[in-house]
PDB file of N, CA and C in Angstrom:
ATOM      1  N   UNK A   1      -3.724  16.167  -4.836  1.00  0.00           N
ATOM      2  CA  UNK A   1      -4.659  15.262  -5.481  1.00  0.00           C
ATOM      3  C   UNK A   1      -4.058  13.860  -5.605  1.00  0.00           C
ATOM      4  N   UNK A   2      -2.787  13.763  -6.009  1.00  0.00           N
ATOM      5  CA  UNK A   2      -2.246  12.616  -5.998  1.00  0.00           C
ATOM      6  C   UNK A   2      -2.200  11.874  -4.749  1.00  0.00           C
ATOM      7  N   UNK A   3      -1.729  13.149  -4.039  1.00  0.00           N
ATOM      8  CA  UNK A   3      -1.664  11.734  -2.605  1.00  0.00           C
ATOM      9  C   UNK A   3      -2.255  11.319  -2.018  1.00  0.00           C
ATOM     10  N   UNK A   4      -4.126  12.202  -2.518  1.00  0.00           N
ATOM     11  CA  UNK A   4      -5.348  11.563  -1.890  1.00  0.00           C
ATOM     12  C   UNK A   4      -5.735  10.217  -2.457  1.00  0.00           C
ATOM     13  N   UNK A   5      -5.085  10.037  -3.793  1.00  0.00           N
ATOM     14  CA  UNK A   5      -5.379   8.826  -4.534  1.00  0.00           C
ATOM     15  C   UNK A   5      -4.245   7.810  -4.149  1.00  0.00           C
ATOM     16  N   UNK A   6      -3.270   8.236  -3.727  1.00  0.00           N
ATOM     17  CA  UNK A   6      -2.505   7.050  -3.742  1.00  0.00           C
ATOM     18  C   UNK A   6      -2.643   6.674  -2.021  1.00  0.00           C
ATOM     19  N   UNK A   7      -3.372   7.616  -1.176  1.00  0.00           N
ATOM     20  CA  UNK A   7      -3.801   7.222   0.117  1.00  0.00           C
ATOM     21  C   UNK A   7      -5.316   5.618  -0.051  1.00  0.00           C
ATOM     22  N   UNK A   8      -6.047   6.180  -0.982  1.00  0.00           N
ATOM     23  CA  UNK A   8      -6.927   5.628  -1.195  1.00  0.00           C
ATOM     24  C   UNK A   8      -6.649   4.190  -1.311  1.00  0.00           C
ATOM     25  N   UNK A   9      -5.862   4.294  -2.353  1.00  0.00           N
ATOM     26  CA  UNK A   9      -5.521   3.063  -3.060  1.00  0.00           C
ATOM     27  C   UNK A   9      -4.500   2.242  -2.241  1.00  0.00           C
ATOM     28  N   UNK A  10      -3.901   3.041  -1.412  1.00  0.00           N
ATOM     29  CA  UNK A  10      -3.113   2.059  -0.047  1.00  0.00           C
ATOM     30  C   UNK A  10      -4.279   1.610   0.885  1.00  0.00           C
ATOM     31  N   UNK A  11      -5.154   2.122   1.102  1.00  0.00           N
ATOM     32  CA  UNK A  11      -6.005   1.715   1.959  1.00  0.00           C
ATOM     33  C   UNK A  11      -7.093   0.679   1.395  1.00  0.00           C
ATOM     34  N   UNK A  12      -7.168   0.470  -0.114  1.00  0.00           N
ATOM     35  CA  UNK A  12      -8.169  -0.377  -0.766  1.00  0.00           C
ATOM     36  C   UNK A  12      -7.244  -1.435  -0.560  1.00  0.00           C
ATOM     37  N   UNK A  13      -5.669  -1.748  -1.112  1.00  0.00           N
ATOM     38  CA  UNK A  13      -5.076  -3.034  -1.055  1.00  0.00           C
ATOM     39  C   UNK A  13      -4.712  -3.567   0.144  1.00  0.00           C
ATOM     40  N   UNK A  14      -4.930  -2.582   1.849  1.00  0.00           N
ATOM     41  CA  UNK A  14      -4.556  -2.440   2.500  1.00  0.00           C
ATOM     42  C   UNK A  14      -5.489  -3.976   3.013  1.00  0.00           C
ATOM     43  N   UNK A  15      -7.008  -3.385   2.810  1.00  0.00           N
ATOM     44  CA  UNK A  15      -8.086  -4.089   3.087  1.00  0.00           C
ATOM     45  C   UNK A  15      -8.615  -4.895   1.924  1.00  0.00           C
ATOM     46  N   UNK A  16      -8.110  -5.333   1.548  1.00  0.00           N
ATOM     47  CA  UNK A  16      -8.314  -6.357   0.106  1.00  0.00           C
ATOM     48  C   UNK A  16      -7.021  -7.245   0.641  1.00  0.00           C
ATOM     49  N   UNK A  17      -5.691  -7.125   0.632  1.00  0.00           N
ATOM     50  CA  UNK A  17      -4.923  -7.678   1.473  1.00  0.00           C
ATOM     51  C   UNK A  17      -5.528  -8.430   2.669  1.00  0.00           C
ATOM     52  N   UNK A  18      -6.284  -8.044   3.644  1.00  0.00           N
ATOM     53  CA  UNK A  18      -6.506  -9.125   4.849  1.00  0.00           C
ATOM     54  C   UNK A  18      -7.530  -9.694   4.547  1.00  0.00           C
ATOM     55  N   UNK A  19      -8.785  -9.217   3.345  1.00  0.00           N
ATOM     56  CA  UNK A  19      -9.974  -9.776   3.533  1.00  0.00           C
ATOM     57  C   UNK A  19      -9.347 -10.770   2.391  1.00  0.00           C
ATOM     58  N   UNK A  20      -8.521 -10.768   1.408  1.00  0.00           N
ATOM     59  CA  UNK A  20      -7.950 -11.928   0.646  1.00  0.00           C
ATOM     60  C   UNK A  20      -7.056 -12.914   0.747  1.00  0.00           C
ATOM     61  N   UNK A  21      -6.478 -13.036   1.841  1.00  0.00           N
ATOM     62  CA  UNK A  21      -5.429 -13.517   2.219  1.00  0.00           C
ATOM     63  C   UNK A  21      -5.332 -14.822   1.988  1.00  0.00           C
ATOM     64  N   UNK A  22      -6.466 -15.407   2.136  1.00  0.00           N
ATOM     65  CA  UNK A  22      -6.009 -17.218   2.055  1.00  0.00           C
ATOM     66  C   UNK A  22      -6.380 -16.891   0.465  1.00  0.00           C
ATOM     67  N   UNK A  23      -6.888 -16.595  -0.506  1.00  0.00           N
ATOM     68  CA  UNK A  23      -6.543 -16.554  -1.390  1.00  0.00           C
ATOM     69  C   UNK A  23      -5.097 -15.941  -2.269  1.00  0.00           C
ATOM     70  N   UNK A  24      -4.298 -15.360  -1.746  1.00  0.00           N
ATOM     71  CA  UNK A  24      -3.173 -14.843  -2.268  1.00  0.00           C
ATOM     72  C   UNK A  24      -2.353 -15.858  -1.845  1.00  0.00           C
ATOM     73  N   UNK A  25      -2.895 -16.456  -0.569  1.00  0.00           N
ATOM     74  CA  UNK A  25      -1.609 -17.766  -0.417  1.00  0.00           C
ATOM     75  C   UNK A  25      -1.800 -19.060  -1.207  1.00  0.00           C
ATOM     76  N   UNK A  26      -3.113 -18.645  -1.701  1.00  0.00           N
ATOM     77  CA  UNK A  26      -3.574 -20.388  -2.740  1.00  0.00           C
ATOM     78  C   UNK A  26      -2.558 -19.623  -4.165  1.00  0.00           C
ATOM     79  N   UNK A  27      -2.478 -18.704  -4.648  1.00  0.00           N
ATOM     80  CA  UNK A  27      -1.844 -18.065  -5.982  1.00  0.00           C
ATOM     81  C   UNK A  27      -0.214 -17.998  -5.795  1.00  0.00           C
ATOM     82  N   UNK A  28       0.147 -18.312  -4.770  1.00  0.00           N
ATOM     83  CA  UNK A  28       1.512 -18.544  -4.220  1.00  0.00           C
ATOM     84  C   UNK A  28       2.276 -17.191  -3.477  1.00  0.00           C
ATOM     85  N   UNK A  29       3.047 -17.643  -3.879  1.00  0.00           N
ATOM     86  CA  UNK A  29       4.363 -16.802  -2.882  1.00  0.00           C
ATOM     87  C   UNK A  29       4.196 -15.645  -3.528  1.00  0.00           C
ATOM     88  N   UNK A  30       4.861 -15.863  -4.743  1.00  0.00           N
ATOM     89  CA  UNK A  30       5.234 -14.388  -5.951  1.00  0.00           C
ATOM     90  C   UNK A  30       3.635 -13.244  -5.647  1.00  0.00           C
ATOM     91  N   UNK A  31       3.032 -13.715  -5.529  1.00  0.00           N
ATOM     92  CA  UNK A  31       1.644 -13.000  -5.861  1.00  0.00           C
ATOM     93  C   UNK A  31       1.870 -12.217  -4.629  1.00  0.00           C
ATOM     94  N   UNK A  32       1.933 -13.086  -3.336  1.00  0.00           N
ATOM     95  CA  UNK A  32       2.016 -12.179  -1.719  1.00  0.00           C
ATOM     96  C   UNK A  32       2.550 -11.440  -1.514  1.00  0.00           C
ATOM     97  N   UNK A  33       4.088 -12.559  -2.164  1.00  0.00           N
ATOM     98  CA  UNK A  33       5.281 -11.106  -1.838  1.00  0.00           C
ATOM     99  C   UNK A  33       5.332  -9.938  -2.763  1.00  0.00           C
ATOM    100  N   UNK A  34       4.852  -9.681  -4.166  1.00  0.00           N
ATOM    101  CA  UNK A  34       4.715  -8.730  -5.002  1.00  0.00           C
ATOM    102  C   UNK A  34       3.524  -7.694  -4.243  1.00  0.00           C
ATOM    103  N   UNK A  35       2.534  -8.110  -3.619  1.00  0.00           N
ATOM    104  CA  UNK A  35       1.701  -7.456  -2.655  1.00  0.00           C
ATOM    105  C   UNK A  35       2.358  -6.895  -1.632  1.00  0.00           C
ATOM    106  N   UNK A  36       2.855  -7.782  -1.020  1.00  0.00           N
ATOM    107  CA  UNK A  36       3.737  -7.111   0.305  1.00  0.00           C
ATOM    108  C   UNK A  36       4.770  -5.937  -0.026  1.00  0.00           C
ATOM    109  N   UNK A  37       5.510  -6.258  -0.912  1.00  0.00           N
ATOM    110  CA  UNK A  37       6.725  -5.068  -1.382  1.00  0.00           C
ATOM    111  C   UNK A  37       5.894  -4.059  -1.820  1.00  0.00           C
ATOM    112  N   UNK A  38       4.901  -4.070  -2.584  1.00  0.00           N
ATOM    113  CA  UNK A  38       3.617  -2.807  -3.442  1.00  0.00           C
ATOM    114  C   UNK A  38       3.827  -2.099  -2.504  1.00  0.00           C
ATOM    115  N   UNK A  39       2.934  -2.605  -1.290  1.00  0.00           N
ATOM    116  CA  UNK A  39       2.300  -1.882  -0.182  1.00  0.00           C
ATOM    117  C   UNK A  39       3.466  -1.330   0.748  1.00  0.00           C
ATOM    118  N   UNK A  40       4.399  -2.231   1.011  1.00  0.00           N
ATOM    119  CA  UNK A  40       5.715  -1.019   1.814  1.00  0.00           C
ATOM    120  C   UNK A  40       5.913   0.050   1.235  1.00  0.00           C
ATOM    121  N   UNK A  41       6.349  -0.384  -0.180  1.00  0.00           N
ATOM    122  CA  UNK A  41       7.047   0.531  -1.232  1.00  0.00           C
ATOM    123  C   UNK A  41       5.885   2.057  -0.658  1.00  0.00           C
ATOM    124  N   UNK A  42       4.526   1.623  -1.086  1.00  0.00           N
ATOM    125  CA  UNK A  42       3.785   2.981  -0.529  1.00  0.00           C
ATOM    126  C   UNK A  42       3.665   3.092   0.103  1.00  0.00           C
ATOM    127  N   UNK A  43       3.677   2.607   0.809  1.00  0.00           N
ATOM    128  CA  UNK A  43       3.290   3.378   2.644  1.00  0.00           C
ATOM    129  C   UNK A  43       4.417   4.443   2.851  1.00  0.00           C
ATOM    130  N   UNK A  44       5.848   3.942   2.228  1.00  0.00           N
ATOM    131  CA  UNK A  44       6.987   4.707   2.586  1.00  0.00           C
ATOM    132  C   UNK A  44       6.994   6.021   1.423  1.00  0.00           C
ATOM    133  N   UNK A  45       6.562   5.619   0.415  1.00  0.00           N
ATOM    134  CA  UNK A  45       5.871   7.166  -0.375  1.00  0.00           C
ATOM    135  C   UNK A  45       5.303   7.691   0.517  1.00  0.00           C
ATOM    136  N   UNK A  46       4.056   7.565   0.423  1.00  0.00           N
ATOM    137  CA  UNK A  46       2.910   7.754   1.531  1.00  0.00           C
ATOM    138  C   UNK A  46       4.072   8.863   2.546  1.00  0.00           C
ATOM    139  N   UNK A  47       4.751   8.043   3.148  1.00  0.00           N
ATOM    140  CA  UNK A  47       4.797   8.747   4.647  1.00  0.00           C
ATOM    141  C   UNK A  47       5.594   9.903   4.468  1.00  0.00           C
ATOM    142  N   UNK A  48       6.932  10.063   3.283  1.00  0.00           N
ATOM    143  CA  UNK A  48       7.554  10.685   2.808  1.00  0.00           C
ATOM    144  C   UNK A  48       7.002  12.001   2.685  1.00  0.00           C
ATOM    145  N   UNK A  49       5.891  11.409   1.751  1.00  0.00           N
ATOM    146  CA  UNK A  49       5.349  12.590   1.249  1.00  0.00           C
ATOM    147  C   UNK A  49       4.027  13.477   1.709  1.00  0.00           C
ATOM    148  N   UNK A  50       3.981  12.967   3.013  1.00  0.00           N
ATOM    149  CA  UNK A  50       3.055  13.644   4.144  1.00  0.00           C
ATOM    150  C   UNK A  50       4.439  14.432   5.109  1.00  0.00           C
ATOM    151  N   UNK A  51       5.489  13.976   4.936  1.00  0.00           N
ATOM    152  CA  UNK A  51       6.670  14.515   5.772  1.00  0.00           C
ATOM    153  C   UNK A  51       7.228  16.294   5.121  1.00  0.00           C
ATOM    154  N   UNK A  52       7.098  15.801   3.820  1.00  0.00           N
ATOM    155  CA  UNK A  52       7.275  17.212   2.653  1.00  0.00           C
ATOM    156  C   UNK A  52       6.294  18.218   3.168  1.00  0.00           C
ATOM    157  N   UNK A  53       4.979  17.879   2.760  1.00  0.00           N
ATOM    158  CA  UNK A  53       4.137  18.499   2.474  1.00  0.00           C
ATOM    159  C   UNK A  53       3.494  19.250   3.971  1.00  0.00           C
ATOM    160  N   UNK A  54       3.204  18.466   4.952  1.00  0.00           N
ATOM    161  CA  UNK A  54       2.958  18.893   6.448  1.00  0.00           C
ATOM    162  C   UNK A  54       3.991  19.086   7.329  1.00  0.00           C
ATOM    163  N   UNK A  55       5.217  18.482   6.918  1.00  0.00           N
ATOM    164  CA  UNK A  55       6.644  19.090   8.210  1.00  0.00           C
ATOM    165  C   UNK A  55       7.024  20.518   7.446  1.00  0.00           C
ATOM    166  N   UNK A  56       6.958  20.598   6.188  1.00  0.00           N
ATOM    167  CA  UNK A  56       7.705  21.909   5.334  1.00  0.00           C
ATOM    168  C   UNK A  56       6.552  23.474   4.865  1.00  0.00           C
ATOM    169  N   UNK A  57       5.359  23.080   5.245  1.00  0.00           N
ATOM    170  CA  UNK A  57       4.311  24.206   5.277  1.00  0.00           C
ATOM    171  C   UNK A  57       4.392  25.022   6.269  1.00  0.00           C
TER     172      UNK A  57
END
């Protein structure tokens, strides 16, 4: 259940990310790069924990 939500929610900022973009660059740097690190940070959850769950079943 969790990782359907935290799939979700990578994929909402994923696409909120490109459709916002010249606005995150008018709010500056801190705002982008706090976006940018979010979204690695999960993706690499994300991938981890599709690695557990589907390489170890």
């Amino acid at each position: 259940m969790i990782l359907k939500l935290l799939s979700i929610a990578f994929i909402i900022l994923f696409v909120a990310r490109i459709l916002f973009a010249k606005k995150f660059k008018e709010m500056g740097k801190a705002a982008d790069r706090t976006l940018n690190l979010f979204l690695v940070a999960l993706a690499i959850y994300l991938g981890l924990q599709a690695v557990f769950v589907y390489g170890f079943s």
